[in-house]
Protein backbone atom coordinates (compact mmCIF):
# COMPACT_ATOMS: atom_id res chain seq x y z
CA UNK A 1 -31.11 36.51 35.94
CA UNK A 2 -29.32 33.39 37.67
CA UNK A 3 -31.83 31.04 36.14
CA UNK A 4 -30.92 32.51 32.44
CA UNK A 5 -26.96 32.65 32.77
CA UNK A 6 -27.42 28.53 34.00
CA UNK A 7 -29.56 28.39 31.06
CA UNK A 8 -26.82 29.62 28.60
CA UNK A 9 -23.92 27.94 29.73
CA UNK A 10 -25.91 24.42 29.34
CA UNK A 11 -27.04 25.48 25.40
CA UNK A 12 -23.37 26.26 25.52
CA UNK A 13 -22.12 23.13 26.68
CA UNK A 14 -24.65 21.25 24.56
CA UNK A 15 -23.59 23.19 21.26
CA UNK A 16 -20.07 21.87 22.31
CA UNK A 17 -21.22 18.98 22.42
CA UNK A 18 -22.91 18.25 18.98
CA UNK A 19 -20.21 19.96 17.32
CA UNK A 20 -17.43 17.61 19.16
CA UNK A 21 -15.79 15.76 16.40
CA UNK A 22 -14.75 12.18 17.18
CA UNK A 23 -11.20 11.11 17.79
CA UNK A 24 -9.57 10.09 13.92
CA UNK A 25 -9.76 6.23 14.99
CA UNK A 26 -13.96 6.88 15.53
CA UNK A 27 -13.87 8.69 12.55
CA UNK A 28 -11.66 6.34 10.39
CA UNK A 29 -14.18 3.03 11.61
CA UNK A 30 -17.35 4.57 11.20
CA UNK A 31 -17.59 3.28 7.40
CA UNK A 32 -18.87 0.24 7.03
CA UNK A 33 -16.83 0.15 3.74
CA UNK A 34 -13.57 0.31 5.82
CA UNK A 35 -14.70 -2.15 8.26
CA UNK A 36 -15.31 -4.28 5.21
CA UNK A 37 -11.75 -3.65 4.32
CA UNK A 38 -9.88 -4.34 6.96
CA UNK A 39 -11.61 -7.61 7.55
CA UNK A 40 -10.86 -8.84 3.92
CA UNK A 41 -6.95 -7.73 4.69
CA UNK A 42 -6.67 -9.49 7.79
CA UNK A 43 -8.17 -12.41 6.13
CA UNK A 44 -5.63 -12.26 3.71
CA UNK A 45 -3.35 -11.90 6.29
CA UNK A 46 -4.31 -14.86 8.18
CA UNK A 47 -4.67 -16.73 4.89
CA UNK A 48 -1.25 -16.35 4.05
CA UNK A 49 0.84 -16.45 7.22
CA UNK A 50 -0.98 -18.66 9.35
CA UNK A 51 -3.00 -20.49 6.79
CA UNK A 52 0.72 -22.68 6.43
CA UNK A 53 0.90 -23.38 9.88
CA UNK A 54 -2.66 -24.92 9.51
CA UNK A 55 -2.34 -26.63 6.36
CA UNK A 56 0.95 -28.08 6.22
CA UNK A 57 1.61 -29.04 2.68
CA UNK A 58 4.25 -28.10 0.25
CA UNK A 59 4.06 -25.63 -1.98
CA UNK A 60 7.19 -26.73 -4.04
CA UNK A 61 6.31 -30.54 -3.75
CA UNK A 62 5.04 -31.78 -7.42
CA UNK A 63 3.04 -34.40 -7.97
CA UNK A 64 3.33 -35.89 -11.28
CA UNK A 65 0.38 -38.30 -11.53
CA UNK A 66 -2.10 -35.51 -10.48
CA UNK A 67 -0.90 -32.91 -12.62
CA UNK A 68 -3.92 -30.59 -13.90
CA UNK A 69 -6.27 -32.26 -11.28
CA UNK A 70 -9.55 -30.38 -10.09
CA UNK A 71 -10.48 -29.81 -6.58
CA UNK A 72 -10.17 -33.38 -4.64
CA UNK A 73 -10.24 -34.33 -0.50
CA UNK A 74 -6.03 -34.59 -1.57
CA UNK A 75 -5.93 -30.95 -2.96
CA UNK A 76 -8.95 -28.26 -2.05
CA UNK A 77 -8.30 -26.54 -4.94
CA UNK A 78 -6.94 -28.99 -7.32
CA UNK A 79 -2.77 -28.88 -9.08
CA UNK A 80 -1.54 -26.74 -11.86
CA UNK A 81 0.53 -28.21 -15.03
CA UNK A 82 3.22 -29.36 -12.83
CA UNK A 83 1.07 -31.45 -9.84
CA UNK A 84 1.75 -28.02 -7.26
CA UNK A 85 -0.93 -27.91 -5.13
CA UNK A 86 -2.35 -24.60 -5.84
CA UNK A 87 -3.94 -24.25 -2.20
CA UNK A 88 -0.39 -24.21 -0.49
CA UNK A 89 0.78 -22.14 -3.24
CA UNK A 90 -1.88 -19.45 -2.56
CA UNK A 91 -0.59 -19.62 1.31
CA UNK A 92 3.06 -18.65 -0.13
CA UNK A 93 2.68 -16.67 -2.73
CA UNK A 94 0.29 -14.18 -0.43
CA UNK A 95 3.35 -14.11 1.83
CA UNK A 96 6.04 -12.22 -0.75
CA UNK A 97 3.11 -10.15 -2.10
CA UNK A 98 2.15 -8.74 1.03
CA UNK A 99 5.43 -8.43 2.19
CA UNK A 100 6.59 -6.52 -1.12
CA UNK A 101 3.55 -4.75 -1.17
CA UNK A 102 3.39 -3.14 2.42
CA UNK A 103 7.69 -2.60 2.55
CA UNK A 104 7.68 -0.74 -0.77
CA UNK A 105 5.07 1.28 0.57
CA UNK A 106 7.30 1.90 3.68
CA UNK A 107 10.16 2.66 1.26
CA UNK A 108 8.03 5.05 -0.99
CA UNK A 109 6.30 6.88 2.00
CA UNK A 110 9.99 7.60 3.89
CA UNK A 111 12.15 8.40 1.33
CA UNK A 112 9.47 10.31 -1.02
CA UNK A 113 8.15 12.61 2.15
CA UNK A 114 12.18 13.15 2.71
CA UNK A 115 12.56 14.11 -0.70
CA UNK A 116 9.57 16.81 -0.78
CA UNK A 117 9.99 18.13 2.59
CA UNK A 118 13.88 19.35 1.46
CA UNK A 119 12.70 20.27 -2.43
CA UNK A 120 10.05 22.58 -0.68
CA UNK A 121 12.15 23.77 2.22
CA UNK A 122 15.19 24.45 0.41
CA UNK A 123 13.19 26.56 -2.53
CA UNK A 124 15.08 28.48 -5.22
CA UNK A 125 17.02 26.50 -8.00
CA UNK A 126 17.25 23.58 -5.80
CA UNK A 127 13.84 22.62 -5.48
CA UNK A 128 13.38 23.45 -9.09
CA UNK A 129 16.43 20.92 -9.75
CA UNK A 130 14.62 18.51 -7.52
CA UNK A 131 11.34 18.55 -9.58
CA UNK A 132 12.65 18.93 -12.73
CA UNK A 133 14.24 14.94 -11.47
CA UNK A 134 10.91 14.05 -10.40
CA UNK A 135 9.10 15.37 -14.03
CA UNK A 136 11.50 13.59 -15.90
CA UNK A 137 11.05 10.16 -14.46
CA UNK A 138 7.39 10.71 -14.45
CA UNK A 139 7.82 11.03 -17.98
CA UNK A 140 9.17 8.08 -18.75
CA UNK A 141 6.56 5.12 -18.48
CA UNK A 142 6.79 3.52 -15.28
CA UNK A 143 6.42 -0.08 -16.79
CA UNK A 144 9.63 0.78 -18.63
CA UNK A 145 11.48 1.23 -15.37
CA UNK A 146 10.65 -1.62 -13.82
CA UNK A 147 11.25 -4.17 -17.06
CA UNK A 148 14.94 -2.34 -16.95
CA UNK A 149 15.88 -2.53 -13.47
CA UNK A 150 14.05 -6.22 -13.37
CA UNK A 151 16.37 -7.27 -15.96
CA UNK A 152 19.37 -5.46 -14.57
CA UNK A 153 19.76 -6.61 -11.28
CA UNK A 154 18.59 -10.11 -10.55
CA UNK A 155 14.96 -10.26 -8.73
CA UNK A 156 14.63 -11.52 -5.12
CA UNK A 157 12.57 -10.03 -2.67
CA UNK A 158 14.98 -6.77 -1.98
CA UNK A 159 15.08 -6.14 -4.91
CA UNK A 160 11.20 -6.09 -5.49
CA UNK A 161 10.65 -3.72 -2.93
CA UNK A 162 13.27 -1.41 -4.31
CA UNK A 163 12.51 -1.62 -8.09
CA UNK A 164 8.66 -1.24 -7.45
CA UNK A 165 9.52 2.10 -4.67
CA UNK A 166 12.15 3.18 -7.52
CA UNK A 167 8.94 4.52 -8.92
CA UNK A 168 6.30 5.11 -6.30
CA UNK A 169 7.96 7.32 -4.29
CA UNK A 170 7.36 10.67 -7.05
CA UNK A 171 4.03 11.43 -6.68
CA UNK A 172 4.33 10.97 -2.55
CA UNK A 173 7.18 13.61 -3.06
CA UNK A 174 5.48 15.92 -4.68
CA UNK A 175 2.66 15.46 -2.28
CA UNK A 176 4.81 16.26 0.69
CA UNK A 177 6.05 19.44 -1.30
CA UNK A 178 3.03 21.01 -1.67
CA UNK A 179 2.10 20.57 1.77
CA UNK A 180 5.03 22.02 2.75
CA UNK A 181 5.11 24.78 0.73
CA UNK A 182 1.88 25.69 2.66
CA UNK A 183 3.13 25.51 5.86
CA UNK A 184 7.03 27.36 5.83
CA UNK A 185 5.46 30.48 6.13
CA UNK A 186 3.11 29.41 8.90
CA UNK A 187 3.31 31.97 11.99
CA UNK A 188 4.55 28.83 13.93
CA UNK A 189 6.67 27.52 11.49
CA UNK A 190 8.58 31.15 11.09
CA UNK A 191 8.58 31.36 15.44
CA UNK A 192 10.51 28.50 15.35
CA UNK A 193 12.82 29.32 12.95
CA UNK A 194 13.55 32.50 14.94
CA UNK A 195 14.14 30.59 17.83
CA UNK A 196 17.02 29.13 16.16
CA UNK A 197 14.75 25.63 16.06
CA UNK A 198 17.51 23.33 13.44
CA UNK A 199 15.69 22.24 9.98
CA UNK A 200 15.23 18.98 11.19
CA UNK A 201 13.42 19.98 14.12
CA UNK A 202 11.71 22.27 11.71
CA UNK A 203 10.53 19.50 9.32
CA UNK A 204 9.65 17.01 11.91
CA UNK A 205 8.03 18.45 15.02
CA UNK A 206 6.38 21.42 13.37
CA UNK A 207 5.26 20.22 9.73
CA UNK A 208 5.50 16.55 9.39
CA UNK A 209 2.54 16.18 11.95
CA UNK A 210 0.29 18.40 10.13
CA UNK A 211 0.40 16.72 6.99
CA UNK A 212 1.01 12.94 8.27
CA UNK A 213 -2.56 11.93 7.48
CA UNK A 214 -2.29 12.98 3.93
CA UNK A 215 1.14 10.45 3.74
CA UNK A 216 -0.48 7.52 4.82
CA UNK A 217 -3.04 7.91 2.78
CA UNK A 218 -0.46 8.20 -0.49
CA UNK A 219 1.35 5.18 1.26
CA UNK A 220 -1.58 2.74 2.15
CA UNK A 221 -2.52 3.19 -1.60
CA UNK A 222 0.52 2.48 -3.10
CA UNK A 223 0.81 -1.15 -0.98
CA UNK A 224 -2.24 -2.26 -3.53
CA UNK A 225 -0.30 -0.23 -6.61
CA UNK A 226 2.68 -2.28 -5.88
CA UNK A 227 0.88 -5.83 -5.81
CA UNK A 228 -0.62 -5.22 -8.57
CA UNK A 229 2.85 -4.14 -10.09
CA UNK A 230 4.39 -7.24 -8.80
CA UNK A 231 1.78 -9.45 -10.09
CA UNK A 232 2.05 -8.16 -13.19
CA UNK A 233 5.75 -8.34 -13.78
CA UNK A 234 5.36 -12.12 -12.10
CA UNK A 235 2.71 -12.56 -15.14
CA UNK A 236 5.78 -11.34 -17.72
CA UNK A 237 7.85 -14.12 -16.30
CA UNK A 238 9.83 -11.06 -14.49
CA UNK A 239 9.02 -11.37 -10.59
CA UNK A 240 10.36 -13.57 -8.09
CA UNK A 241 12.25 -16.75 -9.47
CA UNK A 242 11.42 -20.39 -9.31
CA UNK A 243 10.64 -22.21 -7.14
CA UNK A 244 8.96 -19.60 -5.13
CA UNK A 245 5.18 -19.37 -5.93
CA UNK A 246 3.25 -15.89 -6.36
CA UNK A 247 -0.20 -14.97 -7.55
CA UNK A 248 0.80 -13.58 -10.80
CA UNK A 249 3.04 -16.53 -11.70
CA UNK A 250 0.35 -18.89 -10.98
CA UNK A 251 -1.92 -16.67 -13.78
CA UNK A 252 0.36 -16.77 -16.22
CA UNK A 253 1.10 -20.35 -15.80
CA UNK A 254 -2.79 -21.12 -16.21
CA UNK A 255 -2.56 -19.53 -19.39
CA UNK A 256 -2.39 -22.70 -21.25
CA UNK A 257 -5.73 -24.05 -20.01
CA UNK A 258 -7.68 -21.25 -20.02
CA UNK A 259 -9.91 -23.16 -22.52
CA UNK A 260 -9.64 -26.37 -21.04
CA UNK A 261 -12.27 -25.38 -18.15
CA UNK A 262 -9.55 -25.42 -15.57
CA UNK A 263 -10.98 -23.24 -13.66
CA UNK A 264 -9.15 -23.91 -10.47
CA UNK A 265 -5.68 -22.47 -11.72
CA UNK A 266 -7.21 -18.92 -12.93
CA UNK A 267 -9.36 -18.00 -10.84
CA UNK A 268 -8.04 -18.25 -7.24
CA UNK A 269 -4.97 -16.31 -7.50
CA UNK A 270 -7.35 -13.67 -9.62
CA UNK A 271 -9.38 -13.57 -6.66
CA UNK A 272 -6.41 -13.31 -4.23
CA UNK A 273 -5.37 -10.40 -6.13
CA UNK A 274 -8.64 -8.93 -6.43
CA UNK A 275 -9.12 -9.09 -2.95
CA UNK A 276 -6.02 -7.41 -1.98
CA UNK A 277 -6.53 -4.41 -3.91
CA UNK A 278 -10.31 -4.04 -2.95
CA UNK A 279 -9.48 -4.15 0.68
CA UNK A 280 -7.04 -2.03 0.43
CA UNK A 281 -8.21 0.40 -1.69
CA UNK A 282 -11.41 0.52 1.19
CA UNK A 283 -8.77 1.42 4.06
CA UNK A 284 -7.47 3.82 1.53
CA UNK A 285 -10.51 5.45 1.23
CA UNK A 286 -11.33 5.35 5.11
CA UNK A 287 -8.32 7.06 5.57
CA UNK A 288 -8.81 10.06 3.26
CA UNK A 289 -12.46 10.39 4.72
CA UNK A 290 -10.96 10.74 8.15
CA UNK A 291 -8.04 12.82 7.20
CA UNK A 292 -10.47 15.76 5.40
CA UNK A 293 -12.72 15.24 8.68
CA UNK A 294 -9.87 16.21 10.71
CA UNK A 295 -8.51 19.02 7.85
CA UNK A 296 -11.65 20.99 7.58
């Protein structure tokens, strides 16, 4: 009889075992798709923050008598139209990408979860006021709103990361609203309202956690929504202003010679901007995968 309760309690403890689910981290680097992404990010990282400190050439500086110039032991990867060498401005441009890029995502994933936690808290006619604000922006084309406000105020690097969240932060709102619609009448959630727990404490210690996962997932996508935005308003003429170099300045300005087989203007800002939203689109994806792990 001893011999067959020891003999339960280990199946037990194996069972418990084999259906232990890793911590989110284990679960998050398992893929070897997100590995793959986070190594192309940090290269792009490295590429354009300490890549300058390495290479220590101008981006600005033009060289006249080299002007449309392929690759060379001078310049790796040759000069546009006006004798930049595009290597160094690769290095820069990466820089106010990725910084736009991740702090609109910042912007979008704090004020957007804000916004839906109150819509779906507050109920009634004030979360349908709320919505009925997010619907109608959502109806109006978001390339609209960001040729308006780009031409409105004029476009440094605050400004980027406000006009490109001005948009980004709806469908993060609406995220956080439905997940909070599913939790205020949670046991726990209604326990600490009867406690007298304040709606901030509310929103952030008892519902915020829960759904967290789901936000940066929204957020970590929109970083590669927003480079792509900010490329493409720099390829309108519409992003940053001279002298300071970006990827999708550099495509428009190769343009011009796409028939002339320069090659080295169009296709290693492309690439730049290709890798940035593959990579990041790969985390994105990591993080979902570990997220539903967790949920179900």
């Amino acid at each position: 009889m001893l011999n067959s309760t020891i003999f339960q309690e280990e199946e037990l403890q194996q069972e418990q075992v084999v259906y232990e689910r890793p911590g989110f981290m284990k679960r998050f680097w398992r893929s070897g798709t997100t590995k793959l992404g986070v190594f192309l990010l940090l290269f792009l990282v490295l590429f354009s923050f300490v890549g300058p400190l390495v290479y220590r050439k101008s981006a600005i500086a033009t060289h006249l008598l080299y002007t449309v110039q392929g690759p060379s032991a001078r310049f790796p990867l040759g000069t546009d139209s006006l004798g930049h060498n595009i290597l160094a401005q690769l290095m820069v441009g990466g820089q106010s990408s990725l910084e736009v890029g991740f702090a609109a995502a910042i912007v979008t994933m704090i004020f957007g979860t804000f916004y839906g936690m109150v819509s779906g808290l507050a109920g009634g006619w004030v979360d349908s006021l709320m919505m009925r604000i997010v619907d109608v922006i959502l109806a109006i084309p978001s390339i609209f709103i960001l040729l308006f406000l780009n031409v409105v105020f004029q476009p440094n690097i605050w400004i980027m990361i406000l006009v490109l969240a001005s948009t980004s932060w709806l469908g993060v709102s609406r995220l956080a609203r439905g997940e909070v619609l599913a939790l205020k009448n949670m046991v726990y959630v209604e326990a600490a309202k009867a406690l007298g727990a304040r709606v901030g404490r509310v929103m952030f210690r008892y519902m915020l956690p829960n759904f967290i996962g789901t936000i940066l997932v929204a957020a970590t996508l929109s970083i590669a929504d927003s480079i792509l935005a900010m490329a493409g308003l720099s390829f309108l003429g519409l992003g940053l202003p001279p002298p300071a170099p970006n990827w999708g300045s550099m495509l428009s300005d190769s343009l011009n010679y796409m028939f002339q087989n320069a090659w080295w203007m169009i296709y290693p800002p492309g690439l730049c901007i290709l890798i940035s939203q593959v990579s990041i689109n790969l985390i994105g994806d990591g993080l979902r995968g570990a997220v539903e792990t967790r949920q179900r």
